[in-house]
PDB file of N, CA and C in Angstrom:
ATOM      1  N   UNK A   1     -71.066   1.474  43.750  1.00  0.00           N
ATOM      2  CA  UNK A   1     -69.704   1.896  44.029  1.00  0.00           C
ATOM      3  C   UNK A   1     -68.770   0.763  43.615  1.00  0.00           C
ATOM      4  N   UNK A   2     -67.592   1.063  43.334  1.00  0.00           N
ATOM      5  CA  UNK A   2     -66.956   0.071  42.097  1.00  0.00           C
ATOM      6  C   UNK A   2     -65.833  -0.736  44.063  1.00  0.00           C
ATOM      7  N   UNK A   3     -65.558  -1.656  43.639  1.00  0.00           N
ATOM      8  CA  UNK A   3     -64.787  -2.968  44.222  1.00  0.00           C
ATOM      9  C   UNK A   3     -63.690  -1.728  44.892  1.00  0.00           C
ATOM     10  N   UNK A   4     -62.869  -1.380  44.243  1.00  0.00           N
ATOM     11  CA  UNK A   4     -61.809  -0.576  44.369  1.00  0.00           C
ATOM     12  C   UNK A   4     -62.288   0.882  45.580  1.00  0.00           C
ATOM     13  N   UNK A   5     -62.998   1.437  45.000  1.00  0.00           N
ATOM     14  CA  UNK A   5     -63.330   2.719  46.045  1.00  0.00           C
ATOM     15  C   UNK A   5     -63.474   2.080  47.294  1.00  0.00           C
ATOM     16  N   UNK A   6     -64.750   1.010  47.347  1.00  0.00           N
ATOM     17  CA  UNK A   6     -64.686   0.304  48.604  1.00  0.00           C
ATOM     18  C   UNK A   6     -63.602  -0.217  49.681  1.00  0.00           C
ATOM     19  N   UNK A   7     -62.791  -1.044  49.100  1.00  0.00           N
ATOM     20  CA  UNK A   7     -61.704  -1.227  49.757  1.00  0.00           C
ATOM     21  C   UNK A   7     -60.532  -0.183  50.094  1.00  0.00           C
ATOM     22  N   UNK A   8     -60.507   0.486  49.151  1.00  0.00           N
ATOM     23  CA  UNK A   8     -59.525   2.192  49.609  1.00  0.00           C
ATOM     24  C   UNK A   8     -60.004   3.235  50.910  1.00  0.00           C
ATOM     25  N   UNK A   9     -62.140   2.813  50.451  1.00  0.00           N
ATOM     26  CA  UNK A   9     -62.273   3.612  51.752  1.00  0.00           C
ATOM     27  C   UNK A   9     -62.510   3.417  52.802  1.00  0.00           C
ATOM     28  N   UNK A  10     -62.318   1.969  53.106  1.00  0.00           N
ATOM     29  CA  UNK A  10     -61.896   1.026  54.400  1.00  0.00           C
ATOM     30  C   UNK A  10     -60.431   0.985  55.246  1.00  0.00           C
ATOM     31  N   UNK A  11     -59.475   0.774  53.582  1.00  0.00           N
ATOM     32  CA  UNK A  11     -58.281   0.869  53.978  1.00  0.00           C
ATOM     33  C   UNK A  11     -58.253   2.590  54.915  1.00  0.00           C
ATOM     34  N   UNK A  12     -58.856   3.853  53.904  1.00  0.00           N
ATOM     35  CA  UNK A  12     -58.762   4.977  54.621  1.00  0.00           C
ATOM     36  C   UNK A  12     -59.116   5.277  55.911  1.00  0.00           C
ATOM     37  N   UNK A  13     -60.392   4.651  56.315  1.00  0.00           N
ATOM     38  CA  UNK A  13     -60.995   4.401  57.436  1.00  0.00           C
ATOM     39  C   UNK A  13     -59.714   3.403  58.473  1.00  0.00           C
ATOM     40  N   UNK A  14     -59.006   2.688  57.947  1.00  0.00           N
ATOM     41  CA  UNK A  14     -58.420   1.702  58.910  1.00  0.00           C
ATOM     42  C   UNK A  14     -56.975   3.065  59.209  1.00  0.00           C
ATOM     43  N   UNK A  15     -56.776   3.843  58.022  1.00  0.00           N
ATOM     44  CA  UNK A  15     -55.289   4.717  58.405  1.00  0.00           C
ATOM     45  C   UNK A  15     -55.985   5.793  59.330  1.00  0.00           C
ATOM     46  N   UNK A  16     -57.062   6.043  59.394  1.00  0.00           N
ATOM     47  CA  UNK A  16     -57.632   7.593  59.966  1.00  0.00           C
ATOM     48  C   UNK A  16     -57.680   7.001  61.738  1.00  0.00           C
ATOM     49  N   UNK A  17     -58.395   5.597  62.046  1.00  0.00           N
ATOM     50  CA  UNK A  17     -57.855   5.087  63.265  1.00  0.00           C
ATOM     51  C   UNK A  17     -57.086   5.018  63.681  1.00  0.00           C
ATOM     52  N   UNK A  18     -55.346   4.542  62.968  1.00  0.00           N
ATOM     53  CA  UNK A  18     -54.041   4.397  62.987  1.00  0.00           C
ATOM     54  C   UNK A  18     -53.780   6.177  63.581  1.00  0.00           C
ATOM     55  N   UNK A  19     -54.491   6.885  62.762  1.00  0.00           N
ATOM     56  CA  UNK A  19     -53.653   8.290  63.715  1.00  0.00           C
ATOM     57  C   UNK A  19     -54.403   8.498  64.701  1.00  0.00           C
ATOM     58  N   UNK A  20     -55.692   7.920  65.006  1.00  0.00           N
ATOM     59  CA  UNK A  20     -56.373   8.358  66.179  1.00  0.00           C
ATOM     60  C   UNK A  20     -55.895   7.609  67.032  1.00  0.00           C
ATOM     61  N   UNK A  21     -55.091   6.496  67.106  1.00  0.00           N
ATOM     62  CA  UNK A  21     -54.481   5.980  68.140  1.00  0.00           C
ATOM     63  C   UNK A  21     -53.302   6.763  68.412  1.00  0.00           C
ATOM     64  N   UNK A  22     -52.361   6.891  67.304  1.00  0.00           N
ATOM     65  CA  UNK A  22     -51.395   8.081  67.528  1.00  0.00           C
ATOM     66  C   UNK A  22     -51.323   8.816  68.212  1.00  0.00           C
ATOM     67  N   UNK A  23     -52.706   9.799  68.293  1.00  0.00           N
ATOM     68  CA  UNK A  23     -53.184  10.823  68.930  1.00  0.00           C
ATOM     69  C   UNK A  23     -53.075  10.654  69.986  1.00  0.00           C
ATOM     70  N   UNK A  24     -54.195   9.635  70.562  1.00  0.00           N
ATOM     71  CA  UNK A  24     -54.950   9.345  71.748  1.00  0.00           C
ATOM     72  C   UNK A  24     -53.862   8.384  72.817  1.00  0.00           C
ATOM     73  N   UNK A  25     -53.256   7.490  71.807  1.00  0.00           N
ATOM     74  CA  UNK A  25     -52.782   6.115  72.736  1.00  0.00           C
ATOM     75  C   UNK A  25     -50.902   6.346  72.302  1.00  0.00           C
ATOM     76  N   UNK A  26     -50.282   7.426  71.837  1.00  0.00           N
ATOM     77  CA  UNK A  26     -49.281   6.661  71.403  1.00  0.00           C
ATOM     78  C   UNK A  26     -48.536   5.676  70.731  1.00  0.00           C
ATOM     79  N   UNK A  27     -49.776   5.051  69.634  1.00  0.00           N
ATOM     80  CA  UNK A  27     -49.791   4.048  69.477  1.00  0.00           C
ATOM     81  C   UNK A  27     -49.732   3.802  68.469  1.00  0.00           C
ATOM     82  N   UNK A  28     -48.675   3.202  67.391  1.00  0.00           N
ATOM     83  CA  UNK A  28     -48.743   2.866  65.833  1.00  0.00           C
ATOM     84  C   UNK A  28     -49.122   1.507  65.769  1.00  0.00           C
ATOM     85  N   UNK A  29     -50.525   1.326  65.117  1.00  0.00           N
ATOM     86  CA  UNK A  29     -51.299   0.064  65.030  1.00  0.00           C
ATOM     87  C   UNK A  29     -50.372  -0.245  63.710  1.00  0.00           C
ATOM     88  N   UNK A  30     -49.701   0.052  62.638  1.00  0.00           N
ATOM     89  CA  UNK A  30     -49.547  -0.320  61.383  1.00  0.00           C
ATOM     90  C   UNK A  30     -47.754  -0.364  61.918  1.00  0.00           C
ATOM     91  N   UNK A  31     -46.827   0.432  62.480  1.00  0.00           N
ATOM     92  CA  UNK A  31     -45.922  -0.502  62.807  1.00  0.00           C
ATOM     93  C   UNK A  31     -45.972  -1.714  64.192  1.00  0.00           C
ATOM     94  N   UNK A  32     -46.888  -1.693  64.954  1.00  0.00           N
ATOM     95  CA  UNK A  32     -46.970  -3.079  65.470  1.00  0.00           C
ATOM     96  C   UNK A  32     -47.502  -4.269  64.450  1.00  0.00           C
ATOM     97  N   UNK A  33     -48.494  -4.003  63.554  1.00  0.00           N
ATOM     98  CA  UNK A  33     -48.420  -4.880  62.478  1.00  0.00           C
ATOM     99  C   UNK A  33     -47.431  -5.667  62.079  1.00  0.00           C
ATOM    100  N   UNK A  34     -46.851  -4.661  61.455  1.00  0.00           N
ATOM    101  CA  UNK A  34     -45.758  -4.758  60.735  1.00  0.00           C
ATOM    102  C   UNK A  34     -44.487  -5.514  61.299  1.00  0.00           C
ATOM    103  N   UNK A  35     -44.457  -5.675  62.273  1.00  0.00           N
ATOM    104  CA  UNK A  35     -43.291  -6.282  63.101  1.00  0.00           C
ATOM    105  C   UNK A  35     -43.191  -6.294  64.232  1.00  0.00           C
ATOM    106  N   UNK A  36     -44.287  -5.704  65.040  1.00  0.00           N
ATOM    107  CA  UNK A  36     -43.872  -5.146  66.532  1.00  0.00           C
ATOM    108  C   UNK A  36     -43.131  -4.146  67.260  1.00  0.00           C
ATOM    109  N   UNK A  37     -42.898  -3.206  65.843  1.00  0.00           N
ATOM    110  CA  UNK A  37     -42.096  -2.467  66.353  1.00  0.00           C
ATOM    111  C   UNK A  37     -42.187  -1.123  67.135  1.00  0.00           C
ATOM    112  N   UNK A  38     -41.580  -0.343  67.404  1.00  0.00           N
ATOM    113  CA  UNK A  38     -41.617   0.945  68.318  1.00  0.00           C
ATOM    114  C   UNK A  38     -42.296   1.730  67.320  1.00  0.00           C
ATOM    115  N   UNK A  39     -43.220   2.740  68.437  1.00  0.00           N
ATOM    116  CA  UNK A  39     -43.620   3.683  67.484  1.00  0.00           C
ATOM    117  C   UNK A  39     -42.401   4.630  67.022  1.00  0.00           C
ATOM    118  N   UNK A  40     -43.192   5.434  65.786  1.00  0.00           N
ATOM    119  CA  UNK A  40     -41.980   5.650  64.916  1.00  0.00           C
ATOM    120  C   UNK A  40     -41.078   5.088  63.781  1.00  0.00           C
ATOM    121  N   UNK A  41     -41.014   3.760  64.037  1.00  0.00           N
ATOM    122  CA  UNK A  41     -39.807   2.734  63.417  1.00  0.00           C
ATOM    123  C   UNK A  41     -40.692   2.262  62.030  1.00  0.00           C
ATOM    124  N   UNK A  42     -40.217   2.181  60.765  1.00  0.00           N
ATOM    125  CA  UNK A  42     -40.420   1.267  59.778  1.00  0.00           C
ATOM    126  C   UNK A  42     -39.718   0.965  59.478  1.00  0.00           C
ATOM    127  N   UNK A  43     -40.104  -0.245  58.415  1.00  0.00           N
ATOM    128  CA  UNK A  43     -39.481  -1.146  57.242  1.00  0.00           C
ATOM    129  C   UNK A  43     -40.235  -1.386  56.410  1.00  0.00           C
ATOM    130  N   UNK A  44     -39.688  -2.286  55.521  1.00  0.00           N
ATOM    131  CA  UNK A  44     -40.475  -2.452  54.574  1.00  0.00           C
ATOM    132  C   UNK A  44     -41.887  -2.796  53.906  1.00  0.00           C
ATOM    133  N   UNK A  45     -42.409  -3.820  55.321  1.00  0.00           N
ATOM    134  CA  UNK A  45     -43.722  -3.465  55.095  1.00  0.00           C
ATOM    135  C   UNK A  45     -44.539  -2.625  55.484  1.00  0.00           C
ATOM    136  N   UNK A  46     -43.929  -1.731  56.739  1.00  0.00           N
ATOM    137  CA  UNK A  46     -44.885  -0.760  57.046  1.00  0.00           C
ATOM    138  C   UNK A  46     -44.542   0.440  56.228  1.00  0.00           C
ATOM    139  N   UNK A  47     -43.641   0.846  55.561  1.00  0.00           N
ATOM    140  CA  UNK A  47     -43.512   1.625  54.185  1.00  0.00           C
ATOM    141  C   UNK A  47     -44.897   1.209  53.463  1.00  0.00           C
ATOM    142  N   UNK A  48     -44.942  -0.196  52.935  1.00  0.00           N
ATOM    143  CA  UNK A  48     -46.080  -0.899  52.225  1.00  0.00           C
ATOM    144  C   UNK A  48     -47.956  -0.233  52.536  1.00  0.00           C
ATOM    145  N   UNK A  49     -47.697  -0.810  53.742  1.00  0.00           N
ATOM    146  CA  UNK A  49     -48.624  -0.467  54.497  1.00  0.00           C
ATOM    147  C   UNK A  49     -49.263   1.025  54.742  1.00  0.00           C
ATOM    148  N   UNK A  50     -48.371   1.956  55.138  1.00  0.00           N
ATOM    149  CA  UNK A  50     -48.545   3.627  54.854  1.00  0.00           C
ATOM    150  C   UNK A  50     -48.923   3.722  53.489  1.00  0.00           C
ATOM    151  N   UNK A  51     -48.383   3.581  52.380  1.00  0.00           N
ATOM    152  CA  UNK A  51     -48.409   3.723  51.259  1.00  0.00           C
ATOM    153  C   UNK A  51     -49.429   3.509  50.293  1.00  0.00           C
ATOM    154  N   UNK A  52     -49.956   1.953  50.753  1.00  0.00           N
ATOM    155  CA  UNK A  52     -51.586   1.879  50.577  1.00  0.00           C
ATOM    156  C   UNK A  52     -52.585   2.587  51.098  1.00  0.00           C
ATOM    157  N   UNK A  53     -52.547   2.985  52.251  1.00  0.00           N
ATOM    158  CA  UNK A  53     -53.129   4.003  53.121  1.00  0.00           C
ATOM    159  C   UNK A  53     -53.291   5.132  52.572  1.00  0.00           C
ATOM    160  N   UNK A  54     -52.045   5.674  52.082  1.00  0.00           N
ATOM    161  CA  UNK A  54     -51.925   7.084  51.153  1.00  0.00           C
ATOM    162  C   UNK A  54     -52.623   6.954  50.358  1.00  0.00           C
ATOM    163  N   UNK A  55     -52.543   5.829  49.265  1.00  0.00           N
ATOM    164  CA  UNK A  55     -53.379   5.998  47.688  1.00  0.00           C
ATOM    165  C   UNK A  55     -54.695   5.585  48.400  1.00  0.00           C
ATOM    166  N   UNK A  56     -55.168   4.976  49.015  1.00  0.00           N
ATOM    167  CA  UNK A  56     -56.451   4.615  49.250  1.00  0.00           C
ATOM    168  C   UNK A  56     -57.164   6.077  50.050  1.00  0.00           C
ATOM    169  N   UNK A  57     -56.401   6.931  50.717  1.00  0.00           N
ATOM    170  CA  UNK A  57     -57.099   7.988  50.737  1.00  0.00           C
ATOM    171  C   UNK A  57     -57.534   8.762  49.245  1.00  0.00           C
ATOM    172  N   UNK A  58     -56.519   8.683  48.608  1.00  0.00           N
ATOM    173  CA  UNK A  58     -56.567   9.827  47.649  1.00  0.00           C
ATOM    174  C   UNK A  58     -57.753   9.118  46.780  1.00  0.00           C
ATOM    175  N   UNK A  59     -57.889   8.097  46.802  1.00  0.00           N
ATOM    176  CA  UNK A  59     -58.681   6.783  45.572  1.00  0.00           C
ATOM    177  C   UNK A  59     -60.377   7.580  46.162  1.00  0.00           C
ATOM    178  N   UNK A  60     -60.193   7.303  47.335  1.00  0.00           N
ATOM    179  CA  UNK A  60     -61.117   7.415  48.268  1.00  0.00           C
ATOM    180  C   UNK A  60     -62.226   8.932  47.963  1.00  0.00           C
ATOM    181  N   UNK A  61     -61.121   9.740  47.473  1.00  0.00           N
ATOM    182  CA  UNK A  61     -61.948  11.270  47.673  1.00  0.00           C
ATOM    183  C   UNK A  61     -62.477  10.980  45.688  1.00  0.00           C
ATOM    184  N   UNK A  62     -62.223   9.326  45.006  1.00  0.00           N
ATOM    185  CA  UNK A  62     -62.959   9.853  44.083  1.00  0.00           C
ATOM    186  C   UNK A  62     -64.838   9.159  43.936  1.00  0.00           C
ATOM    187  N   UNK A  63     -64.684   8.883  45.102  1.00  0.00           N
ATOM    188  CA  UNK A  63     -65.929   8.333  45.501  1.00  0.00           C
ATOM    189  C   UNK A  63     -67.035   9.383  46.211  1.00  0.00           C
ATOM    190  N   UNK A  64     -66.459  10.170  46.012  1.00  0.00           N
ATOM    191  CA  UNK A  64     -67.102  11.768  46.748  1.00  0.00           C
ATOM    192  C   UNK A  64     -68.084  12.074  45.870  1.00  0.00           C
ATOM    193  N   UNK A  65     -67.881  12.387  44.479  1.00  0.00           N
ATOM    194  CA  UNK A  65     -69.067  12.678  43.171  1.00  0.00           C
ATOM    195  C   UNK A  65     -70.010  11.977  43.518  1.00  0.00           C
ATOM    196  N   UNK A  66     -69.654  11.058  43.949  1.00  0.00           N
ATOM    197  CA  UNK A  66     -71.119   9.498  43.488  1.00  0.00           C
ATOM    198  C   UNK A  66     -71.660   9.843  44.300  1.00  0.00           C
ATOM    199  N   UNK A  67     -71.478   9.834  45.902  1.00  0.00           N
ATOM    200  CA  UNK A  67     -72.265  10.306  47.072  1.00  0.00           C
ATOM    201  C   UNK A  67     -73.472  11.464  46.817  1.00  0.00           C
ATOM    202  N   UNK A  68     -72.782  12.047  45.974  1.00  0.00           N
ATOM    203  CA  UNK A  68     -73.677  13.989  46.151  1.00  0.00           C
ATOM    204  C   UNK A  68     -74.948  14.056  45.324  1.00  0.00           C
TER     205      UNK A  68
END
């Protein structure tokens, strides 16, 4: 599995927790990161931060072929 899939499907794994805290706790692990802030609230790095999350899912589903 190439450098890249790996780390996208960690990063994916680290955003899929981020909503299970959501869920469960109320809780945005990626804007407390990001600044401490309230759930809900971004800036610029937690824009950053979501955003990698996003492509690293999508990166993520091309590591699916190799598995099967």
């Amino acid at each position: 599995m190439e450098v890249v899939q790996i780390v996208a499907i960690v990063l994916a794994a680290v955003g899929a927790l981020n909503w299970g805290l959501v869920a469960l706790a109320r809780f945005d692990l990626v804007a407390f990161i990001a600044g401490g802030m309230k759930f809900g609230e971004v800036n610029a790095i937690s824009r950053v931060l979501y955003l990698l999350v996003a492509v690293a899912g999508v990166v993520s589903l091309t590591a699916i072929p190799q598995l099967t």
